[in-house]
C-alpha atoms as a PDB file:
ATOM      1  CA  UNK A   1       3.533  38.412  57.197  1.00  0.00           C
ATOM      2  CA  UNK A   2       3.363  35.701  54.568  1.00  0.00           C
ATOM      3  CA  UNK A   3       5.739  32.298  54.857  1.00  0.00           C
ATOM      4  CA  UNK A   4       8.859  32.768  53.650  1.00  0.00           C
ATOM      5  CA  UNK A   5       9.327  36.337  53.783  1.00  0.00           C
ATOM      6  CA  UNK A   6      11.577  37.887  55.526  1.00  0.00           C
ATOM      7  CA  UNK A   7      10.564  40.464  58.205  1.00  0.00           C
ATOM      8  CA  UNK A   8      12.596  43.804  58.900  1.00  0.00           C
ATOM      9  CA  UNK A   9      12.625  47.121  60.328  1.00  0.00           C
ATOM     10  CA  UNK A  10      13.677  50.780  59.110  1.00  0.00           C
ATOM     11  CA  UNK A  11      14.010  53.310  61.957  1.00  0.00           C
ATOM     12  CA  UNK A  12      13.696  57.007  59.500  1.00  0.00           C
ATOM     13  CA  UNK A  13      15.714  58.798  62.944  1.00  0.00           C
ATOM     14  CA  UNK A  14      14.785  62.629  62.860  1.00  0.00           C
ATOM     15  CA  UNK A  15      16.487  65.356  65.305  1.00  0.00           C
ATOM     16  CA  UNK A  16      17.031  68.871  65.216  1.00  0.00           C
ATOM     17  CA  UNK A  17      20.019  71.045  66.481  1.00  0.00           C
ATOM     18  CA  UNK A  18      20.138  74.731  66.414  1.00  0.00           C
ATOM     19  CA  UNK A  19      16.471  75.210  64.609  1.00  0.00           C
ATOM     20  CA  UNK A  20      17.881  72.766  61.757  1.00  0.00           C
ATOM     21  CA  UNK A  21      16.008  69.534  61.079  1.00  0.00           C
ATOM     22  CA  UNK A  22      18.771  66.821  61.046  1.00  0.00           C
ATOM     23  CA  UNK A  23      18.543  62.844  60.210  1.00  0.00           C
ATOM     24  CA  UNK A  24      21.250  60.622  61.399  1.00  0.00           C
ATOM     25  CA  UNK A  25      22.674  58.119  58.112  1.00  0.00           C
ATOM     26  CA  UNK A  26      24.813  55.313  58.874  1.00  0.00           C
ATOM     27  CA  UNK A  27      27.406  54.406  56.517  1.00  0.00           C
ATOM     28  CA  UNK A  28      27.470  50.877  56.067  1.00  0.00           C
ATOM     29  CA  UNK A  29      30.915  48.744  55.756  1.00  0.00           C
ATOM     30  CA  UNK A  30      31.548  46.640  52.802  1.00  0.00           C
ATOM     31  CA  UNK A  31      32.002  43.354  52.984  1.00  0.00           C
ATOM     32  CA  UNK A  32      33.160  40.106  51.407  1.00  0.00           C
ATOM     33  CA  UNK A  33      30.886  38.790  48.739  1.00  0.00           C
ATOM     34  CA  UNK A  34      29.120  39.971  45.396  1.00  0.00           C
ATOM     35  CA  UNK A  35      25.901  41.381  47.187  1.00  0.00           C
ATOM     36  CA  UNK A  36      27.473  43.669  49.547  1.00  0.00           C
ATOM     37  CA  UNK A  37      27.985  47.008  49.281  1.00  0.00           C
ATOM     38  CA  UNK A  38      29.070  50.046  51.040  1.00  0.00           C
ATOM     39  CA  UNK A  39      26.997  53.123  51.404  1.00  0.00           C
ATOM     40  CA  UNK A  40      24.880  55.584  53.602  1.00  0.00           C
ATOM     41  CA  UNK A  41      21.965  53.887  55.245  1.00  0.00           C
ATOM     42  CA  UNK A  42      19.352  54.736  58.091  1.00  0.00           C
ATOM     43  CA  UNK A  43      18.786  52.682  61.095  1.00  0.00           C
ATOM     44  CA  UNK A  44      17.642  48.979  60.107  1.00  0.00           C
ATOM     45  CA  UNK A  45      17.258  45.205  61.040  1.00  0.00           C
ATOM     46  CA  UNK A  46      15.757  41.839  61.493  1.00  0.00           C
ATOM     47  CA  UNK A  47      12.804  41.033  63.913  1.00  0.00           C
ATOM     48  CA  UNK A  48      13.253  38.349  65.753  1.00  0.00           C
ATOM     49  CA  UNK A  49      10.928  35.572  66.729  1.00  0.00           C
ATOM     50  CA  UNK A  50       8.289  36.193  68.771  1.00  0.00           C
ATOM     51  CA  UNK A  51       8.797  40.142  68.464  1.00  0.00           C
ATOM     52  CA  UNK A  52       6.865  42.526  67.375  1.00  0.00           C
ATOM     53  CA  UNK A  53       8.011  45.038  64.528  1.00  0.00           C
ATOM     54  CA  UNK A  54       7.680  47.942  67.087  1.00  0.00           C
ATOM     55  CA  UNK A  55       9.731  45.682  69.830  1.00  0.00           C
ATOM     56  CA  UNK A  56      12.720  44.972  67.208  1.00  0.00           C
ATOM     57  CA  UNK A  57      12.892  48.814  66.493  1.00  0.00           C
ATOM     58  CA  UNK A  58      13.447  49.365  70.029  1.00  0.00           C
ATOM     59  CA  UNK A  59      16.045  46.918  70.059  1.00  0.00           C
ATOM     60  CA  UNK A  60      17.716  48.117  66.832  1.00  0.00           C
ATOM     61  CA  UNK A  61      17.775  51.517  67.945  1.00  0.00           C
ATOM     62  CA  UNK A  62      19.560  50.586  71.188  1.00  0.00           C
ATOM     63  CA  UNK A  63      22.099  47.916  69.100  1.00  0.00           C
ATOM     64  CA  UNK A  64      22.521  50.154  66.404  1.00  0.00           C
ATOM     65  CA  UNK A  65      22.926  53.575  68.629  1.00  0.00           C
ATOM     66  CA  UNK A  66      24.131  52.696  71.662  1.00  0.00           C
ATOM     67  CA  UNK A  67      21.579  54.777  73.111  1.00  0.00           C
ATOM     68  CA  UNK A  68      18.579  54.246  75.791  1.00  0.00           C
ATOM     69  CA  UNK A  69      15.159  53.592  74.073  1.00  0.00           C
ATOM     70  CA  UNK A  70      13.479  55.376  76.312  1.00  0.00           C
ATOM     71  CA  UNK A  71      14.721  58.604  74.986  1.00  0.00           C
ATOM     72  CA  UNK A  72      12.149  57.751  71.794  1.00  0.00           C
ATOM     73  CA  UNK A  73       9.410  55.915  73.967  1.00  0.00           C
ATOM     74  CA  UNK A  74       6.267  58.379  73.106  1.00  0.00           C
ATOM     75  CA  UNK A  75       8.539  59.607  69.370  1.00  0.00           C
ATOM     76  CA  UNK A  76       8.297  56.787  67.559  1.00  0.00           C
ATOM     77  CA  UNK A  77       5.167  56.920  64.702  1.00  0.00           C
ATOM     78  CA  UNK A  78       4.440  54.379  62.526  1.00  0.00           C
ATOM     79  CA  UNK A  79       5.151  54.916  58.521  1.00  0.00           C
ATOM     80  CA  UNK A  80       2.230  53.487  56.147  1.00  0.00           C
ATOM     81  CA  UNK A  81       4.329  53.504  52.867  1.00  0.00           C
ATOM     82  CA  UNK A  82       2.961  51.668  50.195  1.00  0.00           C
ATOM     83  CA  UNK A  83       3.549  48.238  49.631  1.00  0.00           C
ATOM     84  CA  UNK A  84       5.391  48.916  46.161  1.00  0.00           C
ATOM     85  CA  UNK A  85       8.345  51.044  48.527  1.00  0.00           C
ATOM     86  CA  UNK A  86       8.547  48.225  51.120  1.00  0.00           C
ATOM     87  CA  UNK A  87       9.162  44.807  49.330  1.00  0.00           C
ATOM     88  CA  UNK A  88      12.419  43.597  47.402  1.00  0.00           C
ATOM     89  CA  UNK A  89      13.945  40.863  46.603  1.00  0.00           C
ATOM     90  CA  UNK A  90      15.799  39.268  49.252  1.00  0.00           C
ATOM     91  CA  UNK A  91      19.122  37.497  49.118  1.00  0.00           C
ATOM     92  CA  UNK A  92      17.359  33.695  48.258  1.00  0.00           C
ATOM     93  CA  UNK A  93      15.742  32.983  45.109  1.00  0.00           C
ATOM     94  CA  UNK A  94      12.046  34.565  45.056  1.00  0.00           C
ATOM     95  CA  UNK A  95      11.936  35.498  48.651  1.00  0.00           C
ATOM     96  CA  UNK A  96      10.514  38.423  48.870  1.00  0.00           C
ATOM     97  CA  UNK A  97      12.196  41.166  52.054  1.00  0.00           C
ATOM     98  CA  UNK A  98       8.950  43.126  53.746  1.00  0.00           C
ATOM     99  CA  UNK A  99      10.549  46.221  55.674  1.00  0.00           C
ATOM    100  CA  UNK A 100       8.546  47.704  58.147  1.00  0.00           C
ATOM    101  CA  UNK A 101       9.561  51.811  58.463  1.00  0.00           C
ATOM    102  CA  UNK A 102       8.809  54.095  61.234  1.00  0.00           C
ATOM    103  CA  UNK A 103      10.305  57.094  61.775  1.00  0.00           C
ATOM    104  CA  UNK A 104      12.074  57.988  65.436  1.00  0.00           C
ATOM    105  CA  UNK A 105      12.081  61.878  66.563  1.00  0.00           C
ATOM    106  CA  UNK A 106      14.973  61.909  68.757  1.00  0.00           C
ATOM    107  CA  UNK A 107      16.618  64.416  70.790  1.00  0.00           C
ATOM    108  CA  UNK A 108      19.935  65.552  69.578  1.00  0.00           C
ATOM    109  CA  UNK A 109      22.778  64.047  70.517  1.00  0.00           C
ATOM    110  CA  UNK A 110      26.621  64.793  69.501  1.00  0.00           C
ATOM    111  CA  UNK A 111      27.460  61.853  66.693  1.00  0.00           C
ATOM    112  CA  UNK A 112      30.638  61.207  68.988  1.00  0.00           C
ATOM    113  CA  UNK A 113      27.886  59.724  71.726  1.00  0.00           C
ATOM    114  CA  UNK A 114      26.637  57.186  68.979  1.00  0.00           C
ATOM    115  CA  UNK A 115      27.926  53.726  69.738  1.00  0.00           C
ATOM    116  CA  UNK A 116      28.139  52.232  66.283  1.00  0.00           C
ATOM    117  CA  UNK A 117      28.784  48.748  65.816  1.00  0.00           C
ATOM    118  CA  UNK A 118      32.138  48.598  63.647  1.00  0.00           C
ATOM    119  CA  UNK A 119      31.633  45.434  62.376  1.00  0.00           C
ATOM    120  CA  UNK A 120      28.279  46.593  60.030  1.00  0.00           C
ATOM    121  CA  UNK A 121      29.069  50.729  60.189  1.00  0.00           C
ATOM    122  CA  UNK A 122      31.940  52.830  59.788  1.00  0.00           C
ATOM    123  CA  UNK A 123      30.677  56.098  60.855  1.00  0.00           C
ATOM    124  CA  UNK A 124      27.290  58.339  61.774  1.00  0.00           C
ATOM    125  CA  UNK A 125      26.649  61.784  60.518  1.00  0.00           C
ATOM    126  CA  UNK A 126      23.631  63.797  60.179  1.00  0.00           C
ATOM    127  CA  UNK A 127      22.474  65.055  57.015  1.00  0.00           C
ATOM    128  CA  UNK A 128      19.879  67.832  56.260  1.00  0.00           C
ATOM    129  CA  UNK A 129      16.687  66.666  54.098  1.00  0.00           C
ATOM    130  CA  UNK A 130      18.612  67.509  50.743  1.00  0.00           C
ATOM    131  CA  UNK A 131      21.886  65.815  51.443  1.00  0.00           C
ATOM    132  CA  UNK A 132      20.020  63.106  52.842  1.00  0.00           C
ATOM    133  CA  UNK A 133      18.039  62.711  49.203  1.00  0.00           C
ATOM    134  CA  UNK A 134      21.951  62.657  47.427  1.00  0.00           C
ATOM    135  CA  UNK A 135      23.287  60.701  49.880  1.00  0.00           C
ATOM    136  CA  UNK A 136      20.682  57.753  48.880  1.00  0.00           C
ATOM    137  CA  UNK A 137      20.969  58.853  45.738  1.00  0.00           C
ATOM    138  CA  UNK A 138      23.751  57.825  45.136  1.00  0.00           C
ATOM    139  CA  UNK A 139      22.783  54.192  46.239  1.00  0.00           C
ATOM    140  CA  UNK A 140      20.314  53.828  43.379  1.00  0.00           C
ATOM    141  CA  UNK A 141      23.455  53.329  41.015  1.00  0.00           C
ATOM    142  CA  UNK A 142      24.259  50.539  43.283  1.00  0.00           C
ATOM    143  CA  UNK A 143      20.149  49.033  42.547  1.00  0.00           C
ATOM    144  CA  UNK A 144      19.680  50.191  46.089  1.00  0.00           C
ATOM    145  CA  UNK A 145      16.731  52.223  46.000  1.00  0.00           C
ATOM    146  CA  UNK A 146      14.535  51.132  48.936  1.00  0.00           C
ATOM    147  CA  UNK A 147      15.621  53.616  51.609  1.00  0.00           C
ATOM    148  CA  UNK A 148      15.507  56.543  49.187  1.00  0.00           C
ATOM    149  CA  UNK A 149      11.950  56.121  48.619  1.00  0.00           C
ATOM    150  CA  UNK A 150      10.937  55.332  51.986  1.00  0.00           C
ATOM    151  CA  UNK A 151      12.365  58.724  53.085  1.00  0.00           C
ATOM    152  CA  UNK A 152      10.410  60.268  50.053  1.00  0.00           C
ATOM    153  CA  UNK A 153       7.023  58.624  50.817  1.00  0.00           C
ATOM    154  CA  UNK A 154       8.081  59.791  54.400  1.00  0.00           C
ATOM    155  CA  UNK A 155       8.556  63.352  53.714  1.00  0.00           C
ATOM    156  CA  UNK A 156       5.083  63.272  51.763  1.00  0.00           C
ATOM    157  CA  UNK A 157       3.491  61.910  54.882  1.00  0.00           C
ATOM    158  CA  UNK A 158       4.990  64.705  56.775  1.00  0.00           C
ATOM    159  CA  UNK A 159       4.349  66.984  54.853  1.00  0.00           C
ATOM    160  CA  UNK A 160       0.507  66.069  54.572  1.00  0.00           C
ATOM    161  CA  UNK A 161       0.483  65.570  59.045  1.00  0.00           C
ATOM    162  CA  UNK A 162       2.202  69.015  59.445  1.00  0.00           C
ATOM    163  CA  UNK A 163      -0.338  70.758  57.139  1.00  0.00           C
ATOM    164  CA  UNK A 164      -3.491  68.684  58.835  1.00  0.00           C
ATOM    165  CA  UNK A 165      -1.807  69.896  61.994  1.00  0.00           C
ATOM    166  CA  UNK A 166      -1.561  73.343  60.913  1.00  0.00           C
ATOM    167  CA  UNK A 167      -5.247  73.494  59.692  1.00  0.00           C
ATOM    168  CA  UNK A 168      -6.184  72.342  62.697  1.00  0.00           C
ATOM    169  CA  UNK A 169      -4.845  74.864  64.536  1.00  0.00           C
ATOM    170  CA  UNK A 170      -6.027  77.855  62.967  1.00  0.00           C
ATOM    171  CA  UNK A 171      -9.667  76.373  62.748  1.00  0.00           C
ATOM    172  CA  UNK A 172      -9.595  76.052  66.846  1.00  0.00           C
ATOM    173  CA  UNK A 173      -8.537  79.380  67.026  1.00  0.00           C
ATOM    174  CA  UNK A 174     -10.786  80.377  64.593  1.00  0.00           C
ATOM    175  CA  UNK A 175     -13.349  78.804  66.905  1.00  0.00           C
ATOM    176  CA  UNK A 176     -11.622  80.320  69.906  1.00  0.00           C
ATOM    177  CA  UNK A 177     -11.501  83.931  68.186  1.00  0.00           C
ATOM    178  CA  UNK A 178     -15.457  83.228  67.819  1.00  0.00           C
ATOM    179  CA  UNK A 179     -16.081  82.245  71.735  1.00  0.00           C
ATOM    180  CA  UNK A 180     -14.108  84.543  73.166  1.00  0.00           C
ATOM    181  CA  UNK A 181     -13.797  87.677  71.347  1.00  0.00           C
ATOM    182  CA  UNK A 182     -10.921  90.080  72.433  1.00  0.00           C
ATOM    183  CA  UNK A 183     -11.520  92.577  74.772  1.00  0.00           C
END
């Protein structure tokens, strides 16, 4: 990352309970000061120095969720959204904010377990994809529009993985079906 930047990470979390694909949002406290705001957010921080972006998601997850890392160890992927979706302006004068995104499949757990910080959040819920979409939604009247499209370039990517996947899948057993005929 350039000079002057600023360097952050976005943790996209995604669980599922009963068959029903859920994403955790944090809703952010407001604070003092004209460039605060309050609103539903997912999972994000600063890397430190001498981390890695990976390394500060771990760490974020655990601040931020009170939770053990190691429950996401091998579920964490890494989002390549383009570079329009990941820069903003950040709070000094032409510094630009780089956010680094990756989304987190993590098993469910009941919000009540969630260890927010009360100083930055005042609550956790999960969303479905749709509500999700409104919730951040209704951040881009606030100018906030950053974590909406990363969760729409990450749905895309999804989307795009899942059907890869699927083609896969038939085409081995396709293949299969060819080797081993049934009986």
């Amino acid at each position: 990352m350039q000079e002057g930047h600023l360097k952050r990470v976005r943790g996209i979390i995604r669980t599922s309970y009963q068959n029903e694909e859920l994403y955790p949002l944090f809703l952010r406290k407001k604070k003092d000061g004209p460039t605060q705001w309050r609103g539903w957010e997912f999972l994000k921080g600063g890397i430190k120095p001498n981390e890695s972006p990976l390394e500060a998601m771990f760490r974020e997850f655990e601040e931020e969720t009170g939770l053990n890392s190691q429950a996401i160890e091998n579920k964490i992927y890494s989002l390549d959204i383009p570079k329009n979706v990941i820069k903003r302006r950040g709070k000094k004068k032409g510094q630009v904010e780089v956010i680094k995104t990756y989304l987190i499949d993590m098993p469910y757990v009941d919000k009540r377990l969630i260890r927010i910080d009360p100083e930055e959040h005042e609550k956790v819920e999960y969303f479905d994809r749709v509500d999700v979409i409104f919730k951040l939604l209704n951040n881009l009247k606030k100018g906030l529009i950053m974590d909406f499209f990363a969760f729409k370039e990450s749905l895309v990517m999804l989307e795009h993985y899942e059907h890869e996947k699927f083609m896969s899948d038939i085409y081995s057993k396709t293949l299969v079906d060819k080797i081993i005929p049934d009986l």
